[in-house]
PDB file of N, CA and C in Angstrom:
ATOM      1  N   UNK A   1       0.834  -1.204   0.000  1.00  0.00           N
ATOM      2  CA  UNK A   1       0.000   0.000   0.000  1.00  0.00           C
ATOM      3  C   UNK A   1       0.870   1.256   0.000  1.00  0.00           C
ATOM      4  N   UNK A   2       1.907   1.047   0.852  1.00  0.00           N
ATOM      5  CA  UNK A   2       2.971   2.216   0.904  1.00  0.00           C
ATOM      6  C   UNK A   2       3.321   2.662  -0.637  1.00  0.00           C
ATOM      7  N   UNK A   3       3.897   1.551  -1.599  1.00  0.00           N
ATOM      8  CA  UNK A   3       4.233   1.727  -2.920  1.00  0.00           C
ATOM      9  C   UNK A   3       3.365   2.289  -3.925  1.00  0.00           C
ATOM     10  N   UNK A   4       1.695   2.150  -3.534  1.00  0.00           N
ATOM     11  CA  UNK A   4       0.981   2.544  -4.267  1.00  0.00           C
ATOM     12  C   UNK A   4       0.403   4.366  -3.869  1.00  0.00           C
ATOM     13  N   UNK A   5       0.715   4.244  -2.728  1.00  0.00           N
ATOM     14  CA  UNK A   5       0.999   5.971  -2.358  1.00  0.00           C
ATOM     15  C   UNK A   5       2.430   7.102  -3.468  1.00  0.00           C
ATOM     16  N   UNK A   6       3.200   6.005  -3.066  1.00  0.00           N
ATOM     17  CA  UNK A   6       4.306   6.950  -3.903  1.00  0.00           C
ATOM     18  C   UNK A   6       4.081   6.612  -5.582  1.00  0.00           C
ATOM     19  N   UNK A   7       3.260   5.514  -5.486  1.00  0.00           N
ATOM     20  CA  UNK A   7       3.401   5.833  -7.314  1.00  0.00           C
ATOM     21  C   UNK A   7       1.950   6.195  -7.875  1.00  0.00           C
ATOM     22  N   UNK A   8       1.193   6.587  -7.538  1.00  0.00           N
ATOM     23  CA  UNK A   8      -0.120   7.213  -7.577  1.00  0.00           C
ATOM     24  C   UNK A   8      -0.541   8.597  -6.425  1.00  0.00           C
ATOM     25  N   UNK A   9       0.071   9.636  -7.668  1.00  0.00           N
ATOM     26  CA  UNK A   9      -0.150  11.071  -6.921  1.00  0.00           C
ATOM     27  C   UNK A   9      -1.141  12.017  -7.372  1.00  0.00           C
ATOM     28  N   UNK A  10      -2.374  12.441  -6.155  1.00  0.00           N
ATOM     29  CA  UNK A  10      -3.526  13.132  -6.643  1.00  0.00           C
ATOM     30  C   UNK A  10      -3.332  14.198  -7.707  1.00  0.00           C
ATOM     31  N   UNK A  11      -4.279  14.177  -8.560  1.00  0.00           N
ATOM     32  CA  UNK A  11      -4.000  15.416  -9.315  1.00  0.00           C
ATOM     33  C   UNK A  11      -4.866  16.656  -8.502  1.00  0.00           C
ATOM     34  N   UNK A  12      -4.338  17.395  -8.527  1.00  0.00           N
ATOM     35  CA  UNK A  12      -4.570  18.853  -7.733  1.00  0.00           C
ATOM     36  C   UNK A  12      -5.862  19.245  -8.410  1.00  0.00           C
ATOM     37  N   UNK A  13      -7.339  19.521  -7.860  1.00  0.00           N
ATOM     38  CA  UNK A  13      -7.845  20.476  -8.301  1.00  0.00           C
ATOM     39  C   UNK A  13      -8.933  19.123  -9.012  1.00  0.00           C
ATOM     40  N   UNK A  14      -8.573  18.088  -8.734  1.00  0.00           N
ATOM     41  CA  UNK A  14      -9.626  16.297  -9.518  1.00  0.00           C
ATOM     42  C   UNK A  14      -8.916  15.328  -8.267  1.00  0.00           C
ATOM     43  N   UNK A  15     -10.857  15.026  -7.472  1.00  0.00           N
ATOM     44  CA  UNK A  15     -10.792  14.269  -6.440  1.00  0.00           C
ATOM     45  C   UNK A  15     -10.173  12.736  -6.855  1.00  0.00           C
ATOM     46  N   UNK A  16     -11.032  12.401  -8.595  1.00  0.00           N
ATOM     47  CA  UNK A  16     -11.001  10.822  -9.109  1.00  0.00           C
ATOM     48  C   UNK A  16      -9.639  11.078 -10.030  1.00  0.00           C
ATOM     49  N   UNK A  17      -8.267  11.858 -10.125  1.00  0.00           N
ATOM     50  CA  UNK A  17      -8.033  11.848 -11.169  1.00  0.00           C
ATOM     51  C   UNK A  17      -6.532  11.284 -10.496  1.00  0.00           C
ATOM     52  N   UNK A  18      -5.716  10.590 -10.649  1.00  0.00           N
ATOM     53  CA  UNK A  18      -4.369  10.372 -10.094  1.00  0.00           C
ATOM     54  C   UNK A  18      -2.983  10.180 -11.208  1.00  0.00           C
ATOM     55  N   UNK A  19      -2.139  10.642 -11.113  1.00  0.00           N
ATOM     56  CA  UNK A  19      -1.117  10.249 -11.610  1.00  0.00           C
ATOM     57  C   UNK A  19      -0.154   9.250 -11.377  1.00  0.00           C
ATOM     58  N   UNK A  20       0.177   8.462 -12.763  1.00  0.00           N
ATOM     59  CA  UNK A  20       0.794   6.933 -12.447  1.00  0.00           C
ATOM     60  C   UNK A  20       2.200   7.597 -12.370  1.00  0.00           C
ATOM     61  N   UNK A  21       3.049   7.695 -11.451  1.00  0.00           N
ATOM     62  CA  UNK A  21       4.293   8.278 -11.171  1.00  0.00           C
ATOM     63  C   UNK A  21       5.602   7.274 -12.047  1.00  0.00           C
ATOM     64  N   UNK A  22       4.850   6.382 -12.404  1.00  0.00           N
ATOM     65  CA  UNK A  22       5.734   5.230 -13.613  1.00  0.00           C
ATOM     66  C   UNK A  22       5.446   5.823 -15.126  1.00  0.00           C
ATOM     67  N   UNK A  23       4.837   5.906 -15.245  1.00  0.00           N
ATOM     68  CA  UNK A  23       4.375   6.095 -16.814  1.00  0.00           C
ATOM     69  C   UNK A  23       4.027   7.780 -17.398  1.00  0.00           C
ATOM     70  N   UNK A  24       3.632   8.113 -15.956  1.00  0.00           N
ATOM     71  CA  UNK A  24       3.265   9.771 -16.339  1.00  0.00           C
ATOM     72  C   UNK A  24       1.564   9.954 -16.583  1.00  0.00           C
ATOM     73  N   UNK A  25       1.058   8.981 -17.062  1.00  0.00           N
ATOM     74  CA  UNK A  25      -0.454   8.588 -17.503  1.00  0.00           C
ATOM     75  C   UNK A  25      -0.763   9.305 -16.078  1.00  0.00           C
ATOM     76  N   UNK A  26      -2.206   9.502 -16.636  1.00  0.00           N
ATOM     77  CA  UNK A  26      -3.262  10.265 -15.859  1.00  0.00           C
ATOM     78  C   UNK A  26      -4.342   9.238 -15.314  1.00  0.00           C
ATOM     79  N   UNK A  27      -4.773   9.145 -14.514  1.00  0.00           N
ATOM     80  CA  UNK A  27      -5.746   8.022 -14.339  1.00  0.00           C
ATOM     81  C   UNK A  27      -7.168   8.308 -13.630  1.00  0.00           C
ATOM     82  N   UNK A  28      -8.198   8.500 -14.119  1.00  0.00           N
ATOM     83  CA  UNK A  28      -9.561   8.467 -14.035  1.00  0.00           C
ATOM     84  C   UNK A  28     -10.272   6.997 -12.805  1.00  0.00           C
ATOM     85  N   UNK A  29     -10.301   7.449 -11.737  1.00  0.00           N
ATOM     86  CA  UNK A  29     -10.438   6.796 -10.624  1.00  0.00           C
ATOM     87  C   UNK A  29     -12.033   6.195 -10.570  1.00  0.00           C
ATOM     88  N   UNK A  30     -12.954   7.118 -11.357  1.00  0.00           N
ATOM     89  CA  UNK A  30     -14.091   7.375 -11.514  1.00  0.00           C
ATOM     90  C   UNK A  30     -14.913   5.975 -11.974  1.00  0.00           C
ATOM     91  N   UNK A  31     -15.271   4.953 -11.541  1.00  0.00           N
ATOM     92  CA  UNK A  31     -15.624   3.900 -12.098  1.00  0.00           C
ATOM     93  C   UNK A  31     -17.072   3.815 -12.655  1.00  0.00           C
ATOM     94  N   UNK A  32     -17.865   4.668 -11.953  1.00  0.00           N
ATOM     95  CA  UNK A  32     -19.290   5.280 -13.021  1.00  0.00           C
ATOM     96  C   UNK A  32     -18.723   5.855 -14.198  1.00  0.00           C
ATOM     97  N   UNK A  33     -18.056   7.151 -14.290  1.00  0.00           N
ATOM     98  CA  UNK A  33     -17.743   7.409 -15.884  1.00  0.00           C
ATOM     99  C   UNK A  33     -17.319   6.436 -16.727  1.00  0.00           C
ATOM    100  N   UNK A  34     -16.218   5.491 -16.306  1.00  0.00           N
ATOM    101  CA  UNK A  34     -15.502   4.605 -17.323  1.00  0.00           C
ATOM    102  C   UNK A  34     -16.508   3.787 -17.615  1.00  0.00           C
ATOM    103  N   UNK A  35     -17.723   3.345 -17.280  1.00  0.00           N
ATOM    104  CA  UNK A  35     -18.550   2.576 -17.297  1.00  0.00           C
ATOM    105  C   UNK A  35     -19.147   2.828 -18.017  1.00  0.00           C
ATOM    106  N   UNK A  36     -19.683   4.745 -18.064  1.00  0.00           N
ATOM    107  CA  UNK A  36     -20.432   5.039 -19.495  1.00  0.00           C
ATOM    108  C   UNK A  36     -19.822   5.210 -19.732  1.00  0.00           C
ATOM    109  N   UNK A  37     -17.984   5.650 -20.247  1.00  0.00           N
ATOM    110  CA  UNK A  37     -17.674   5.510 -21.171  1.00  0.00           C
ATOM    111  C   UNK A  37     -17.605   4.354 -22.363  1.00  0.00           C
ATOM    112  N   UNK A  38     -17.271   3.396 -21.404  1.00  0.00           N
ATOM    113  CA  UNK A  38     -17.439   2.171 -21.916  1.00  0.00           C
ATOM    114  C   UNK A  38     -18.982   2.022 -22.980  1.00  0.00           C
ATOM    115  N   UNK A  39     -19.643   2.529 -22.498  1.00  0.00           N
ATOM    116  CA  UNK A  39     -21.334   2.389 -23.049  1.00  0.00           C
ATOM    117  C   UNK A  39     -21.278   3.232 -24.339  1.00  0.00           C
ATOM    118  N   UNK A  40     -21.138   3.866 -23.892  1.00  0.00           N
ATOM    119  CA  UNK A  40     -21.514   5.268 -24.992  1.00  0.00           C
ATOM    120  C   UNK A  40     -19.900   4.680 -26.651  1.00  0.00           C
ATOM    121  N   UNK A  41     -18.960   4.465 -26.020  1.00  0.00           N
ATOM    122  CA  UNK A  41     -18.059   3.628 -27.054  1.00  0.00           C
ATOM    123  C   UNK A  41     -18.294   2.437 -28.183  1.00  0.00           C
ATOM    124  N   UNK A  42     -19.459   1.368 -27.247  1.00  0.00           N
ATOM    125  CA  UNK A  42     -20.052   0.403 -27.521  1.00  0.00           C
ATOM    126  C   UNK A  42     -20.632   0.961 -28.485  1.00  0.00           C
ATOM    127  N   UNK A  43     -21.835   1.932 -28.232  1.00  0.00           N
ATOM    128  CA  UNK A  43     -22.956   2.389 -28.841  1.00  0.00           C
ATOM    129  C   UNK A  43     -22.238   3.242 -30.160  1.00  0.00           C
ATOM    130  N   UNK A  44     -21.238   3.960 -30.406  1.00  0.00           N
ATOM    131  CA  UNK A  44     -20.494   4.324 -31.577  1.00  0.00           C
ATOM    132  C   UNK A  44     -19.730   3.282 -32.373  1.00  0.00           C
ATOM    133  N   UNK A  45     -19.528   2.399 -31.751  1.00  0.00           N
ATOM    134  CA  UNK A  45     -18.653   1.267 -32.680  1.00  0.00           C
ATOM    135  C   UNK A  45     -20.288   0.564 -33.393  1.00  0.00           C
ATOM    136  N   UNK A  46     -21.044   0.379 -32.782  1.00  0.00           N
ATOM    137  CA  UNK A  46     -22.205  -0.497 -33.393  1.00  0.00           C
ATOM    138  C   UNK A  46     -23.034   0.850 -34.419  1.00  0.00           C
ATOM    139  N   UNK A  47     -23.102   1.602 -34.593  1.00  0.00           N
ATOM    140  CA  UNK A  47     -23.685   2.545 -35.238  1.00  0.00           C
ATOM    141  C   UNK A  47     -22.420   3.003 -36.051  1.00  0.00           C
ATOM    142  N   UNK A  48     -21.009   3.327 -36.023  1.00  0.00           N
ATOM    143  CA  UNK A  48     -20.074   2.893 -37.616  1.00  0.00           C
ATOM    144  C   UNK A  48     -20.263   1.696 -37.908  1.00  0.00           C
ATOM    145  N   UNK A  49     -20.774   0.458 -37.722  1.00  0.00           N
ATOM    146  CA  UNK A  49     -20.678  -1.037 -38.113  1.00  0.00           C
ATOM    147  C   UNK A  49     -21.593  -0.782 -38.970  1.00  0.00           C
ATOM    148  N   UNK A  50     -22.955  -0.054 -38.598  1.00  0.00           N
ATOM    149  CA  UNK A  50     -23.822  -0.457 -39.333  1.00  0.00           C
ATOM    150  C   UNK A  50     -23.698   1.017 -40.742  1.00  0.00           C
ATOM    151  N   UNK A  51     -23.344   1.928 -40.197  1.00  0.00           N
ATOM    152  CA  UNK A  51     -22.925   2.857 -41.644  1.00  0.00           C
ATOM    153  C   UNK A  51     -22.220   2.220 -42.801  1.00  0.00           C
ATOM    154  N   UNK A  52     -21.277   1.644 -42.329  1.00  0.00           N
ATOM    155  CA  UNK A  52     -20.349   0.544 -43.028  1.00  0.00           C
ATOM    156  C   UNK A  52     -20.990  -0.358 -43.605  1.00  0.00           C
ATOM    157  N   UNK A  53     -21.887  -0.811 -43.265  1.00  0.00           N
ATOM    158  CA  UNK A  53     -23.016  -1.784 -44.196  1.00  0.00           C
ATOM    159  C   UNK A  53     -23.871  -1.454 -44.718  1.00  0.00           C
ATOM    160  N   UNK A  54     -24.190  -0.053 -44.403  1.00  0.00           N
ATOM    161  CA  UNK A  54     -25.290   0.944 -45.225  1.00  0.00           C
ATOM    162  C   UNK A  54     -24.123   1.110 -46.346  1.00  0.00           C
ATOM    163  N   UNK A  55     -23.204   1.767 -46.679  1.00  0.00           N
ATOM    164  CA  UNK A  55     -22.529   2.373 -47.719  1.00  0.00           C
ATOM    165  C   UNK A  55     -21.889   0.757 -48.205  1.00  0.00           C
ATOM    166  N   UNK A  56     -21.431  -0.411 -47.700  1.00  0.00           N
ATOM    167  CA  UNK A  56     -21.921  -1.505 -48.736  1.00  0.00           C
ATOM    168  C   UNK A  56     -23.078  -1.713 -49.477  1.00  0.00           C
ATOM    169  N   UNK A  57     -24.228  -1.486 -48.733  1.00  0.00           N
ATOM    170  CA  UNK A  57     -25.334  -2.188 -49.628  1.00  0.00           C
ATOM    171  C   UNK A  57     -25.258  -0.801 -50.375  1.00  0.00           C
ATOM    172  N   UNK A  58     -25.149   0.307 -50.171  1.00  0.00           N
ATOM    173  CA  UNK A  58     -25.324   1.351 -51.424  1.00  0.00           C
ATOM    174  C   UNK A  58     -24.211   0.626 -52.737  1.00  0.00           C
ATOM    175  N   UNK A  59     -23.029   0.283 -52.427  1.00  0.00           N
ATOM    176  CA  UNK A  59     -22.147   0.189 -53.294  1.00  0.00           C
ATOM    177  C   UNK A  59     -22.550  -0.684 -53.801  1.00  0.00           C
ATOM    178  N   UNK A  60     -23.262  -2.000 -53.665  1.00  0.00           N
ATOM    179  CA  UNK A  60     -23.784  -3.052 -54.502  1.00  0.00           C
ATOM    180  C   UNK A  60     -24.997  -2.827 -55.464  1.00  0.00           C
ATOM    181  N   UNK A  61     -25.665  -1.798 -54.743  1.00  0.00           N
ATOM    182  CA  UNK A  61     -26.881  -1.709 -55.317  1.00  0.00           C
ATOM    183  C   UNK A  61     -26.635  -0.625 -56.746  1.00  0.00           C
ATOM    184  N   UNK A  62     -25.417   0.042 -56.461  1.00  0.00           N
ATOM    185  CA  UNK A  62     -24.937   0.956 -57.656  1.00  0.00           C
ATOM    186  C   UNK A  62     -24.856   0.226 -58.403  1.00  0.00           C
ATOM    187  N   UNK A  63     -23.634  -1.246 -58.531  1.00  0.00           N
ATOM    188  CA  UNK A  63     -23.189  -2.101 -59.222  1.00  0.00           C
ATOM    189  C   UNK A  63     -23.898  -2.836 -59.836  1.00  0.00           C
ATOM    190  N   UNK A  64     -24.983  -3.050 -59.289  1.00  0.00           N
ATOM    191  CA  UNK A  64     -26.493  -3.756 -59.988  1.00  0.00           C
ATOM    192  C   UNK A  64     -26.566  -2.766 -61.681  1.00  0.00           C
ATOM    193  N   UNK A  65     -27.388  -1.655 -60.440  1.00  0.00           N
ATOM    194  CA  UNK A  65     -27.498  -0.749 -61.477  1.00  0.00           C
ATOM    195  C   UNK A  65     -27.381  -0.849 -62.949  1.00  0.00           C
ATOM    196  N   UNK A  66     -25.707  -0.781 -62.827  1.00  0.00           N
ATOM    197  CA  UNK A  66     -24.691  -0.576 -64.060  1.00  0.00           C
ATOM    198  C   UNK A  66     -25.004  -1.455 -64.433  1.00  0.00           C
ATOM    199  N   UNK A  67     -25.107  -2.967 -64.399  1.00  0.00           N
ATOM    200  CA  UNK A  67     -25.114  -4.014 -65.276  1.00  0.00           C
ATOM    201  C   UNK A  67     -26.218  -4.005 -65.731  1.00  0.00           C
ATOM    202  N   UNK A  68     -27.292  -3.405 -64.796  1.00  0.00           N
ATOM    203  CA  UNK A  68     -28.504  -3.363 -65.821  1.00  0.00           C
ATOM    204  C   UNK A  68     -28.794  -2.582 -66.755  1.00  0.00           C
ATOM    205  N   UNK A  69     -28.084  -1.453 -66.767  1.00  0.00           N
ATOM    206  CA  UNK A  69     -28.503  -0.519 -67.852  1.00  0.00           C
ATOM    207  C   UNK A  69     -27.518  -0.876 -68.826  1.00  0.00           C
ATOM    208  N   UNK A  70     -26.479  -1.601 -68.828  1.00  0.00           N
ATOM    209  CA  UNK A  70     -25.095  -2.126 -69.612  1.00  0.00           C
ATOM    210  C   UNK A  70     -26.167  -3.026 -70.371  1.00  0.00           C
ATOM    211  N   UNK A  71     -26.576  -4.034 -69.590  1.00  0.00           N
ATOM    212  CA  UNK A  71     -27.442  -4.727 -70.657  1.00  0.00           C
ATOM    213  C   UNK A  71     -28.673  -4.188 -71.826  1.00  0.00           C
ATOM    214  N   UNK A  72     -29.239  -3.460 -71.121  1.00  0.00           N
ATOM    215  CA  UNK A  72     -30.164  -2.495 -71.859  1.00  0.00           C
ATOM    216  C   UNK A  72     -29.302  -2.417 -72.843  1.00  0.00           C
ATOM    217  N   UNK A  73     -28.192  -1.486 -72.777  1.00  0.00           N
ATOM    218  CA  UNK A  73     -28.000  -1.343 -74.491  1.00  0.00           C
ATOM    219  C   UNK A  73     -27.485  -1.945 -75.242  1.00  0.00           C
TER     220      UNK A  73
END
């Protein structure tokens, strides 16, 4: 516990915020925020997944397209 005093020093002015005295990193103590952060991260990776499959099916449905009007003439 002693070691984790000297290598985790409050940041001045942020009750949850500490500094890793090894690395320099900042550290967010806050385990409700990281939690929605965690959430709200989830919820942006699954909403680019699905843009990403919106602008596939656009790109296929272009490609249709073309072959059909290719055939037309």
């Amino acid at each position: 516990m002693a070691d984790d005093k000297k290598r985790y020093l409050k940041v001045e002015g942020h009750s949850y915020l500490v500094r890793d005295t090894m690395s320099n990193a900042i550290i967010n103590q806050n385990e409700a925020e990281y939690n929605q952060y965690k959430q709200l991260r989830k919820i942006k990776d699954n909403e680019q997944e699905r843009l990403d499959k919106l602008e596939n099916d656009l790109g296929e449905l272009k490609d249709l397209l073309r072959q059909l009007l290719d055939k037309g003439q």
